[in-house]
Protein backbone atom coordinates (compact mmCIF):
# COMPACT_ATOMS: atom_id res chain seq x y z
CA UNK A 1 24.32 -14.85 6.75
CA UNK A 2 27.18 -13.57 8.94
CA UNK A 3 27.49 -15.56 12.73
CA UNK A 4 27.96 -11.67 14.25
CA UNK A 5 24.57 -10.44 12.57
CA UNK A 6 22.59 -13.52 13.61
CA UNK A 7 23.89 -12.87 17.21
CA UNK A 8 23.01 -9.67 17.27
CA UNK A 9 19.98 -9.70 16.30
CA UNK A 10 19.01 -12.31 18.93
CA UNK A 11 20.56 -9.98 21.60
CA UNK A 12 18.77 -7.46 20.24
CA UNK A 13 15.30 -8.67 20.94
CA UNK A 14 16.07 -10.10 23.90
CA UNK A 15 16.53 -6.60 25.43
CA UNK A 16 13.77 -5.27 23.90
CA UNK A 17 11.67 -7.87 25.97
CA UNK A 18 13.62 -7.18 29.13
CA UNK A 19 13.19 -3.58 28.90
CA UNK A 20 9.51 -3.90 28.35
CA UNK A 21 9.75 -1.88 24.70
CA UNK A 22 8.55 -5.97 23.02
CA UNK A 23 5.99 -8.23 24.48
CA UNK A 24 6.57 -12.42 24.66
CA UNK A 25 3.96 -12.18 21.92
CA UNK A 26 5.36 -10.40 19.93
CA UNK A 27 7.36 -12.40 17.37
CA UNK A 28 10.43 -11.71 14.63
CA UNK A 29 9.22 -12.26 10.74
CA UNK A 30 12.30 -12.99 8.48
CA UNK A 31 12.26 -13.74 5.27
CA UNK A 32 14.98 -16.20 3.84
CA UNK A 33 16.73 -15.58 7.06
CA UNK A 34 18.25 -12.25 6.05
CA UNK A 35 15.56 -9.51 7.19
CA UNK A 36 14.06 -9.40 10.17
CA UNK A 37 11.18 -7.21 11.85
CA UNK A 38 9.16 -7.30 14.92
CA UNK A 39 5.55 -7.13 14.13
CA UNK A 40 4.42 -3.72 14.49
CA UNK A 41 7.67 -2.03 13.65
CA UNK A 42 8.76 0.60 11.35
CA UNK A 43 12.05 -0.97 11.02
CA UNK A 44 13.30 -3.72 9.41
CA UNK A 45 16.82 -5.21 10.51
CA UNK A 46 19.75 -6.05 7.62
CA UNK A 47 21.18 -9.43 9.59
CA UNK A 48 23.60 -9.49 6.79
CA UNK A 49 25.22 -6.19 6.09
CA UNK A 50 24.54 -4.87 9.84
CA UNK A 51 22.17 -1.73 8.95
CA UNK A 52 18.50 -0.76 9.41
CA UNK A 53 16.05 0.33 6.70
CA UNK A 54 12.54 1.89 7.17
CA UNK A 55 9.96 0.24 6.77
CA UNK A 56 7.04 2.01 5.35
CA UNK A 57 8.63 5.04 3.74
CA UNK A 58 6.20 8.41 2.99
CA UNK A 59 6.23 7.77 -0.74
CA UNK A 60 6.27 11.36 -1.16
CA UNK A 61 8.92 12.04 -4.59
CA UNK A 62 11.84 14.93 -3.23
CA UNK A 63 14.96 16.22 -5.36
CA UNK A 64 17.84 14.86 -3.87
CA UNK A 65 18.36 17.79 -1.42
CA UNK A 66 15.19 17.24 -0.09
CA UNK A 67 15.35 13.32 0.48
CA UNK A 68 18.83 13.38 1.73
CA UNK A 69 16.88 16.41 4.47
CA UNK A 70 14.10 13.82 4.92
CA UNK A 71 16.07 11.04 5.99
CA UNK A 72 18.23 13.32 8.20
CA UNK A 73 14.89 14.59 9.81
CA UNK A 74 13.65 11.02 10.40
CA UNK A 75 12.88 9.40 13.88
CA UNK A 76 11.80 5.75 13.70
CA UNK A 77 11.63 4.46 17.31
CA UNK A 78 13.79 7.02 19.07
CA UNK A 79 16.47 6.51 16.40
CA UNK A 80 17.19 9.72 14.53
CA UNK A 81 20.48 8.82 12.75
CA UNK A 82 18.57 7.84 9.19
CA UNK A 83 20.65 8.69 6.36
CA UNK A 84 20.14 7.85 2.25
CA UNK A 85 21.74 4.58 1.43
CA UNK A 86 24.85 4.35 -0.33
CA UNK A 87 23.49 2.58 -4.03
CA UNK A 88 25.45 -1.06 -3.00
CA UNK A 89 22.95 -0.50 0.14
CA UNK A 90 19.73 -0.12 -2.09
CA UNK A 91 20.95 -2.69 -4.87
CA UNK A 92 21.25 -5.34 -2.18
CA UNK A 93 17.62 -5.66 -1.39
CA UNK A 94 16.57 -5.66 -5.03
CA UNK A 95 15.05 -9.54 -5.87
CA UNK A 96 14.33 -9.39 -9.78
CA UNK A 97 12.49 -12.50 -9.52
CA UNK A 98 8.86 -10.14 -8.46
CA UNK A 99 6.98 -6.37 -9.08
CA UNK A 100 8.50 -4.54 -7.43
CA UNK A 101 11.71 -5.73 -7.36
CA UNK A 102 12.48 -5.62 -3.81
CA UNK A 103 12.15 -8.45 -1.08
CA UNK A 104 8.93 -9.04 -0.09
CA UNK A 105 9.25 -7.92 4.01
CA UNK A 106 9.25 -4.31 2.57
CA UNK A 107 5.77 -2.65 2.36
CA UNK A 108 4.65 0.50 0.41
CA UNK A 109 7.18 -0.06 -2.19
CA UNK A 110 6.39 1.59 -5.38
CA UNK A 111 7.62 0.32 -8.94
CA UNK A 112 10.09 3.58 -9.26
CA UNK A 113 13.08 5.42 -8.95
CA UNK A 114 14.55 5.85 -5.24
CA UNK A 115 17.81 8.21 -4.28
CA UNK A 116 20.69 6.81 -2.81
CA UNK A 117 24.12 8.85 -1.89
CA UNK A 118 26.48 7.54 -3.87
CA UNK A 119 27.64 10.15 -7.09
CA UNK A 120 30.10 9.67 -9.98
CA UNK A 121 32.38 11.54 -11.38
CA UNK A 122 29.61 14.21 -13.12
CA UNK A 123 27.96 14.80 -9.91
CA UNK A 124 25.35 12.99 -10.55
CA UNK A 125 23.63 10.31 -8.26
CA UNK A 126 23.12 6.75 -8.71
CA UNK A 127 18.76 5.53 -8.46
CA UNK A 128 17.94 2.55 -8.26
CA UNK A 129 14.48 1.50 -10.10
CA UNK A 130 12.26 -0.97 -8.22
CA UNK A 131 9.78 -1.20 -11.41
CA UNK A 132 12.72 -3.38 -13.27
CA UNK A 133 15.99 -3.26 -10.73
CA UNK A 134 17.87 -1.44 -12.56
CA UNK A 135 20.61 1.40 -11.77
CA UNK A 136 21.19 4.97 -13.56
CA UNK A 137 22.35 8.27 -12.54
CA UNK A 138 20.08 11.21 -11.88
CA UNK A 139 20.79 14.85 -11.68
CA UNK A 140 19.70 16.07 -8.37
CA UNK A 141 17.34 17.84 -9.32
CA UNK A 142 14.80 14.75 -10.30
CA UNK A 143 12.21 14.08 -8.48
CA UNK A 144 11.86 10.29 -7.11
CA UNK A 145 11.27 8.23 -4.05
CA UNK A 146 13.31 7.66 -0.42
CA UNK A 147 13.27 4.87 1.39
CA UNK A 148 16.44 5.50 4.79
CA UNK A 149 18.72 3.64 6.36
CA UNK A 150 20.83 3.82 9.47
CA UNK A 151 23.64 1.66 10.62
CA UNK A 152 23.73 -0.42 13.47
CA UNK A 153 26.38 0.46 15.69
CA UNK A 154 24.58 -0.54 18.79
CA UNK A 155 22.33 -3.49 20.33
CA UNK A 156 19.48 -1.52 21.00
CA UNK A 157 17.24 -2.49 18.52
């Protein structure tokens, strides 16, 4: 894990203590060091690529006009900058090794296809499927899951 992303997100929590959003009894989960989430958040911190993904998405299917309106309609703990994630974003949190086939600190995963941004050359954008991890391209006008993502340009979470 990168030095700068540990740091932050120590700095992080400790100014959600001092400003009274976290309790001292509240506590960080992390699993194999790379996620992290305070217990009873809807947000689970990246410490390795620097970026935020929510938590417990709808699980409600939307073409890709309506996810990518979703996400930019989304306010998670006065953040409202949620976007879809670009497919290397989705395809990092993919662990093949379990059903689904995403790390285990993410809840209300389903075992199917989920939007990111990223298109090819057709138009087309890339899905990735948490039922095996595998990528494909979908016309926008399928219908499959969101789950958003901001970045982390500040240390307010």
């Amino acid at each position: 894990m990168k030095l700068k992303y540990k740091i932050y997100a120590m700095i992080s929590s400790i100014m959600l203590i001092n400003s009274g959003c976290l309790s001292s009894e509240d506590t960080i989960e992390s699993v194999d060091g790379r996620f992290s989430k305070i217990n009873g958040s809807k947000i689970i911190l990246d410490n390795d690529k620097g970026i935020s993904w929510e938590d417990q998405p709808n699980n409600e299917e939307y073409n890709y006009e309506e996810a990518n309106i979703y996400c930019q309609g989304l306010k998670l703990e006065e953040y409202s900058d949620w976007r879809l994630p670009t497919y290397t974003e989705l395809k990092s949190i993919v662990k093949n090794d379990r059903t689904p086939t995403i790390d285990s600190i993410f809840e209300n995963t389903l075992s199917d296809w989920y939007w990111t941004s990223s298109k090819d050359s057709n138009q087309v954008y890339y899905s990735v499927d948490f039922a095996s991890g595998e990528y494909d391209t979908k016309h926008p006008d399928n219908i499959q899951y969101v789950r958003c993502v901001r970045s982390d340009t500040d240390t307010t979470y």
